[in-house]
Protein backbone atom coordinates (compact mmCIF):
# COMPACT_ATOMS: atom_id res chain seq x y z
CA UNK A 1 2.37 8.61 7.82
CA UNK A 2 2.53 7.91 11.62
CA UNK A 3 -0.68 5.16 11.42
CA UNK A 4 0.32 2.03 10.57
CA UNK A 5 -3.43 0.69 11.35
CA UNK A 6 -4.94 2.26 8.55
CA UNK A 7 -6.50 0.51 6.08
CA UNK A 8 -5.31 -0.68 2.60
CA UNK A 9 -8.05 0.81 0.96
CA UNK A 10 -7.38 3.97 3.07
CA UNK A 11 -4.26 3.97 2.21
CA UNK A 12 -4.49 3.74 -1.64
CA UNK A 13 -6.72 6.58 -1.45
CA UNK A 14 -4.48 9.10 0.40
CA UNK A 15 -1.72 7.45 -2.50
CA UNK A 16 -4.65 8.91 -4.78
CA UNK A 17 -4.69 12.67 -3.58
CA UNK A 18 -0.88 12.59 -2.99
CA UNK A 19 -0.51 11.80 -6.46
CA UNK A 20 -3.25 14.60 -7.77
CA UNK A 21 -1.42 17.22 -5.41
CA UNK A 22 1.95 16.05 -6.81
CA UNK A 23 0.67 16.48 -10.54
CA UNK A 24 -0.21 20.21 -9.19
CA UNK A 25 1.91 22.75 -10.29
CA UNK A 26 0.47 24.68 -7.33
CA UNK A 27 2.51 22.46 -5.09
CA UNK A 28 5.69 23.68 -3.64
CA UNK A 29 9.12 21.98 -3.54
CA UNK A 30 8.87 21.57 -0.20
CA UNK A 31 5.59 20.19 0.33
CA UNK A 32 6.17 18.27 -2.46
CA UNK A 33 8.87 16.56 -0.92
CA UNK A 34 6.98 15.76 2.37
CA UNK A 35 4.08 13.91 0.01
CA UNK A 36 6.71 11.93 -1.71
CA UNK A 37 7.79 10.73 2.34
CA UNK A 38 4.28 10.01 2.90
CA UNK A 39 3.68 8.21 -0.01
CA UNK A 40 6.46 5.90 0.39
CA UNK A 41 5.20 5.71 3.80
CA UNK A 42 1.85 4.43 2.82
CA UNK A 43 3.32 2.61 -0.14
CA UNK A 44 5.46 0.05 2.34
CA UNK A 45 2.33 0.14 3.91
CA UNK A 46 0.14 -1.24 1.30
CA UNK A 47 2.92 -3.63 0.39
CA UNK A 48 3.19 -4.81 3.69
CA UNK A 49 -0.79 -5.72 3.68
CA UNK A 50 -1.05 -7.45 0.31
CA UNK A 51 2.11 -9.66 1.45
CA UNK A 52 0.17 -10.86 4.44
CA UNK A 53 -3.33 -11.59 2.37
CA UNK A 54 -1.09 -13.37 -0.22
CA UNK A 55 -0.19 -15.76 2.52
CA UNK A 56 -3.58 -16.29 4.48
CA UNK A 57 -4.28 -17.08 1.03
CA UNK A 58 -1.68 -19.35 0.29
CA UNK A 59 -2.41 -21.49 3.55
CA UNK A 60 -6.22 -20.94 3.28
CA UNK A 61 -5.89 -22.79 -0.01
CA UNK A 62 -3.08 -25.43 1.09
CA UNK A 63 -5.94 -26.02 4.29
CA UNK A 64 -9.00 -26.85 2.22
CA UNK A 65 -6.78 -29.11 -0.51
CA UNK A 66 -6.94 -27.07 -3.27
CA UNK A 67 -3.88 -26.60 -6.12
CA UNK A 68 -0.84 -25.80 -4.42
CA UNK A 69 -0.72 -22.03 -4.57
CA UNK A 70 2.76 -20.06 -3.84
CA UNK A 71 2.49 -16.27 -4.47
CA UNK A 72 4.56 -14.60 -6.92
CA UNK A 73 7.74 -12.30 -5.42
């Protein structure tokens, strides 16, 4: 997956039909294979965005004086 601009939610879908294509037993080895790159593609992806909304958490919290909040990782 060439966009890294798409959207979490975006992203978990197109996870979603990978997943339902991969379950196939229609699907061939090879294309099978390229799904499996794509979802770990969109996988970093996803990880990548909840990371960042864990933080703007953390400091949106630590900014308006409320518990002390460090995410879990």
């Amino acid at each position: 997956m060439e966009n890294k601009n798409i959207s979490f939610e975006q992203a978990m879908s197109r996870l979603n039909e990978i997943i339902t294509q991969l379950e196939s037993e229609q699907t061939s080895l090879e294309k099978s294979v390229e799904l499996f790159q794509e979802g770990i593609e969109l996988s970093k992806i996803c990880n990548s965005k909840l990371s960042n909304i864990e933080d703007r958490v953390a400091k949106i919290m630590t900014a308006n004086g409320l518990e002390d909040y460090t995410p879990e990782g």
